[in-house]
Protein backbone atom coordinates (compact mmCIF):
# COMPACT_ATOMS: atom_id res chain seq x y z
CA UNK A 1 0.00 0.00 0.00
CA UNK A 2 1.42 3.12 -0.94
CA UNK A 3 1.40 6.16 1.39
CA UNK A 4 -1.16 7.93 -1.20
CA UNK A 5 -3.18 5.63 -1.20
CA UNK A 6 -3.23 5.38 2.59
CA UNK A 7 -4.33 9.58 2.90
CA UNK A 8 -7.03 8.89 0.66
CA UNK A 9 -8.07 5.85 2.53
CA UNK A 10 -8.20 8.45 6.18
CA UNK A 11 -9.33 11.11 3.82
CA UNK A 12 -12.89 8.68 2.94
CA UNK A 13 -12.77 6.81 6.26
CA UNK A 14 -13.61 10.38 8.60
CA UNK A 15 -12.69 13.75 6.66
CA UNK A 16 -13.45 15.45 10.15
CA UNK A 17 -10.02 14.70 11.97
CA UNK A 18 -7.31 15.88 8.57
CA UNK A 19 -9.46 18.49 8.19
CA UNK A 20 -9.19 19.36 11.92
CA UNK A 21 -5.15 18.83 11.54
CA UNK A 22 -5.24 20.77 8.40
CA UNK A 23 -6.89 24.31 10.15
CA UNK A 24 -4.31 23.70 13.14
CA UNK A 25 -1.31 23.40 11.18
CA UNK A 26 -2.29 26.75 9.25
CA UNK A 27 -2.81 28.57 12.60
CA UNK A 28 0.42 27.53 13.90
CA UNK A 29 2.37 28.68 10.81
CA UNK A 30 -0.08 32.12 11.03
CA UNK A 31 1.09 32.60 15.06
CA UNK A 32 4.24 31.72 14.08
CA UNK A 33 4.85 34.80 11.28
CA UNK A 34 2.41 36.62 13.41
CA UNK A 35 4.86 36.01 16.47
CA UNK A 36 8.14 36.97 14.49
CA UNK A 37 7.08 39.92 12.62
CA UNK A 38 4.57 41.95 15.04
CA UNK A 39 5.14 40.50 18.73
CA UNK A 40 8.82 40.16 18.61
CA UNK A 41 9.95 43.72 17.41
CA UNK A 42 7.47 45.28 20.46
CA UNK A 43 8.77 42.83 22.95
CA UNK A 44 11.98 44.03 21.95
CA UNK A 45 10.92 47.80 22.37
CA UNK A 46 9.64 47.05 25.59
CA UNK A 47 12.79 45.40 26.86
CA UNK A 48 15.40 48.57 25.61
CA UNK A 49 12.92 51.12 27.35
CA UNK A 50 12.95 48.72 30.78
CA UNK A 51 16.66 48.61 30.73
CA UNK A 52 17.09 52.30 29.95
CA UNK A 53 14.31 52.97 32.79
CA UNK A 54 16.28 50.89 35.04
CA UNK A 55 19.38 52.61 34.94
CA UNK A 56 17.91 55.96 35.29
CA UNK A 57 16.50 54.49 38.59
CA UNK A 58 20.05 53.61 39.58
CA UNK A 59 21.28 56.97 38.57
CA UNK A 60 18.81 58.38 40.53
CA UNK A 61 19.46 56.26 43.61
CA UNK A 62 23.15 56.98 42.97
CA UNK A 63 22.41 60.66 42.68
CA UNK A 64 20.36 60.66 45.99
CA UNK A 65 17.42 63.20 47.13
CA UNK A 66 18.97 65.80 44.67
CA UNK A 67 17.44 63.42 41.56
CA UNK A 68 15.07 65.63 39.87
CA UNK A 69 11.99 62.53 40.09
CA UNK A 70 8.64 63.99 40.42
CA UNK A 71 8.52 63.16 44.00
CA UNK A 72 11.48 65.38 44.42
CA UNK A 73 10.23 68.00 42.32
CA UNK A 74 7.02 68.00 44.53
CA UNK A 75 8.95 67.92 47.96
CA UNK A 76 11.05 71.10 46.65
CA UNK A 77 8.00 72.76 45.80
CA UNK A 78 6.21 72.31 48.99
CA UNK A 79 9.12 73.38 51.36
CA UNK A 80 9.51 76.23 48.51
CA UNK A 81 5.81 77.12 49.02
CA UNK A 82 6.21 76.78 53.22
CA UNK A 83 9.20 79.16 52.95
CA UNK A 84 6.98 81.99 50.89
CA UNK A 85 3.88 81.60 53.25
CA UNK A 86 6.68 82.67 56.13
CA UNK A 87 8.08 84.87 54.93
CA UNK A 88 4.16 86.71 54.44
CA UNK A 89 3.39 89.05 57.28
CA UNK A 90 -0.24 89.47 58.73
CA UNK A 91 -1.89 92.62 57.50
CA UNK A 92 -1.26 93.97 60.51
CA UNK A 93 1.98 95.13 59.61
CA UNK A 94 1.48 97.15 56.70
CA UNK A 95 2.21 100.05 58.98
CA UNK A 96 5.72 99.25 59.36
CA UNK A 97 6.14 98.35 55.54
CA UNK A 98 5.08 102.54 54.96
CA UNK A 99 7.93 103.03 57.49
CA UNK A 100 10.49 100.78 55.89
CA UNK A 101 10.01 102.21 52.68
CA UNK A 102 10.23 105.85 54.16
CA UNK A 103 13.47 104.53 55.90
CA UNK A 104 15.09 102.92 52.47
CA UNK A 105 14.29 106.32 50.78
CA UNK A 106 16.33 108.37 53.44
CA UNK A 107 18.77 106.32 53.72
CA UNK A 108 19.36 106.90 49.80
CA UNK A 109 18.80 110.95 50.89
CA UNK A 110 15.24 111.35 49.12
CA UNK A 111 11.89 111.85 50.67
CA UNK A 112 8.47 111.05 50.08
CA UNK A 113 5.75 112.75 51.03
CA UNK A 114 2.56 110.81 50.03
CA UNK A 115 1.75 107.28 49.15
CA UNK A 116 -0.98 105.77 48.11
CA UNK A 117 -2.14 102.50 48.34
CA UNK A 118 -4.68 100.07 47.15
CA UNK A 119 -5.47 96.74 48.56
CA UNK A 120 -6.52 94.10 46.60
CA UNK A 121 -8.22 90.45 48.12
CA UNK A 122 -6.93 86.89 46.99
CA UNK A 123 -9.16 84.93 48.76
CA UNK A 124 -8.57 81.70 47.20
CA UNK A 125 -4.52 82.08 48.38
CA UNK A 126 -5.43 83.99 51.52
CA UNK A 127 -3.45 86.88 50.71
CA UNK A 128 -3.69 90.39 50.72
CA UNK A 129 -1.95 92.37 48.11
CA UNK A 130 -1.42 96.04 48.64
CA UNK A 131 0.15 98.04 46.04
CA UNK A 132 2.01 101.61 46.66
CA UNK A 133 1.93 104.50 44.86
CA UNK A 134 4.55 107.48 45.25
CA UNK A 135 6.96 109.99 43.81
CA UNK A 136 10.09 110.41 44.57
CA UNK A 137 13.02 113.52 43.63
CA UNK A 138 16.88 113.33 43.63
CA UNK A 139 20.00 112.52 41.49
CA UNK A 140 20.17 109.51 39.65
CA UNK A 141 22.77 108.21 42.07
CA UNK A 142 20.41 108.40 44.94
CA UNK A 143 17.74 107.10 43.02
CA UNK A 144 19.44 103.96 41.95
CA UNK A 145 20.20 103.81 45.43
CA UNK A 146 16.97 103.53 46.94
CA UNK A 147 16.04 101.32 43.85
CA UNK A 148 18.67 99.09 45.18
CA UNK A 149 17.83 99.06 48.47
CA UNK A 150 14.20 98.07 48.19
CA UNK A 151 15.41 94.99 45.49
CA UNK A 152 17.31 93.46 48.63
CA UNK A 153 14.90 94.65 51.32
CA UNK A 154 14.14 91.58 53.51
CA UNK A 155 10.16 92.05 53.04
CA UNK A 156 8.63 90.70 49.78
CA UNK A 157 8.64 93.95 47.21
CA UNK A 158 7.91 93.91 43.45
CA UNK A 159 8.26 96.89 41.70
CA UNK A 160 5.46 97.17 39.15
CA UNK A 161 6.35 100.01 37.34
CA UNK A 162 8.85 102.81 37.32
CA UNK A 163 9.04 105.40 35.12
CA UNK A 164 11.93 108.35 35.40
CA UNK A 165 11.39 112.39 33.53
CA UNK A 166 13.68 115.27 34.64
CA UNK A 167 12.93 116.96 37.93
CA UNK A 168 10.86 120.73 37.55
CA UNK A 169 12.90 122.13 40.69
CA UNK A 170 14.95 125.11 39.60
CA UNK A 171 17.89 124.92 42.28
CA UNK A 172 18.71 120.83 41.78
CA UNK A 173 19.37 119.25 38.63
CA UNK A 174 17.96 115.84 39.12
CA UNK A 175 15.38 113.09 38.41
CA UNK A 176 11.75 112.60 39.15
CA UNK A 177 10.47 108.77 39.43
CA UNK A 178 7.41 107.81 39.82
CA UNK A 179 6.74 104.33 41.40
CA UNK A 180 4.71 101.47 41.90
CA UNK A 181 5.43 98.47 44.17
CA UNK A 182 3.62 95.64 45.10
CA UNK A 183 3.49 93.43 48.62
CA UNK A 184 1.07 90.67 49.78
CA UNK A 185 0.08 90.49 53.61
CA UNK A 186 -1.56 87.43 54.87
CA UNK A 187 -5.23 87.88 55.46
CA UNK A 188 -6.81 87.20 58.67
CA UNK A 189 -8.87 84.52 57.96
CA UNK A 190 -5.28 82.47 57.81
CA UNK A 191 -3.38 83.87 60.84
């Protein structure tokens, strides 16, 4: 009996079980290209970004708390936040930020004689911010001076805008600025 001849025997005999072998040899082959072309290259993907991960974790543990991770990056930013919410006085205060400022100007050898102010309500930071209003009248020296000196004051001082035109008094020759500053108080709901 020849080995054809036997196939078409099982072939007659029950055409359920070659056909059965038939459709599971075809999806192994399939699996098999379907393995190697699409599976394979994104495993391999996979495993390059898990080994590059992984040593940036041992950098970073190398490295130590310095590591910028995002828990890092949040820690810094919290202890950053704590330091600005000290360094806010109460409201209460603002009377002794009019006399710092009046200090830092004659100190410099200028003078003001008004300020205005506006307050303005954050309520959603609990903060106060006050801005200040004045004009001021010297050389440019003492000017710059009293810029200076309010840039490294130890109280939390933006200046908003500045603008500088020559001075109207006959008997000096010197500047006239005009300035705005900002501050933030904390508001008594938080203190």
């Amino acid at each position: 009996m020849s080995r054809e001849h036997l196939i078409l025997t099982a072939w007659k005999q029950n055409k359920l079980w070659p056909s059965l072998l038939m459709v599971l040899l075809l999806a192994n082959v399939a699996l098999f290209v379907v393995g190697n072309q699409v599976i394979a290259p994104k495993v391999m993907r996979l495993e390059e970004q898990l080994v590059k991960n992984q040593a940036e974790a041992r950098l970073a543990r190398q490295q130590g708390t310095n590591a910028a991770t995002p828990e890092n990056i949040l820690t810094r930013g919290r202890q950053d936040l704590q330091s600005f919410r000290e360094a806010i006085p109460g409201k209460e205060t603002f009377s002794e930020l009019i006399g710092d400022v009046s200090v830092l100007a004659n100190r410099a050898g200028l003078e003001i004689d008004q300020i205005t102010y506006a307050p303005e309500e954050k309520p959603e930071e609990k903060l106060l911010v006050y801005s200040l209003s004045f004009t001021v009248s010297g050389s440019y020296r003492q000017l710059k001076k009293f810029i200076h000196s309010l840039e490294h004051s130890p109280r939390l001082i933006a200046i908003q805008e500045l603008s500088l035109s020559g001075s109207s008094e006959k008997q000096h020759e010197g500047v006239r600025m005009q300035i705005r500053l900002s501050t933030y108080f904390t508001s008594e709901v938080e203190r």
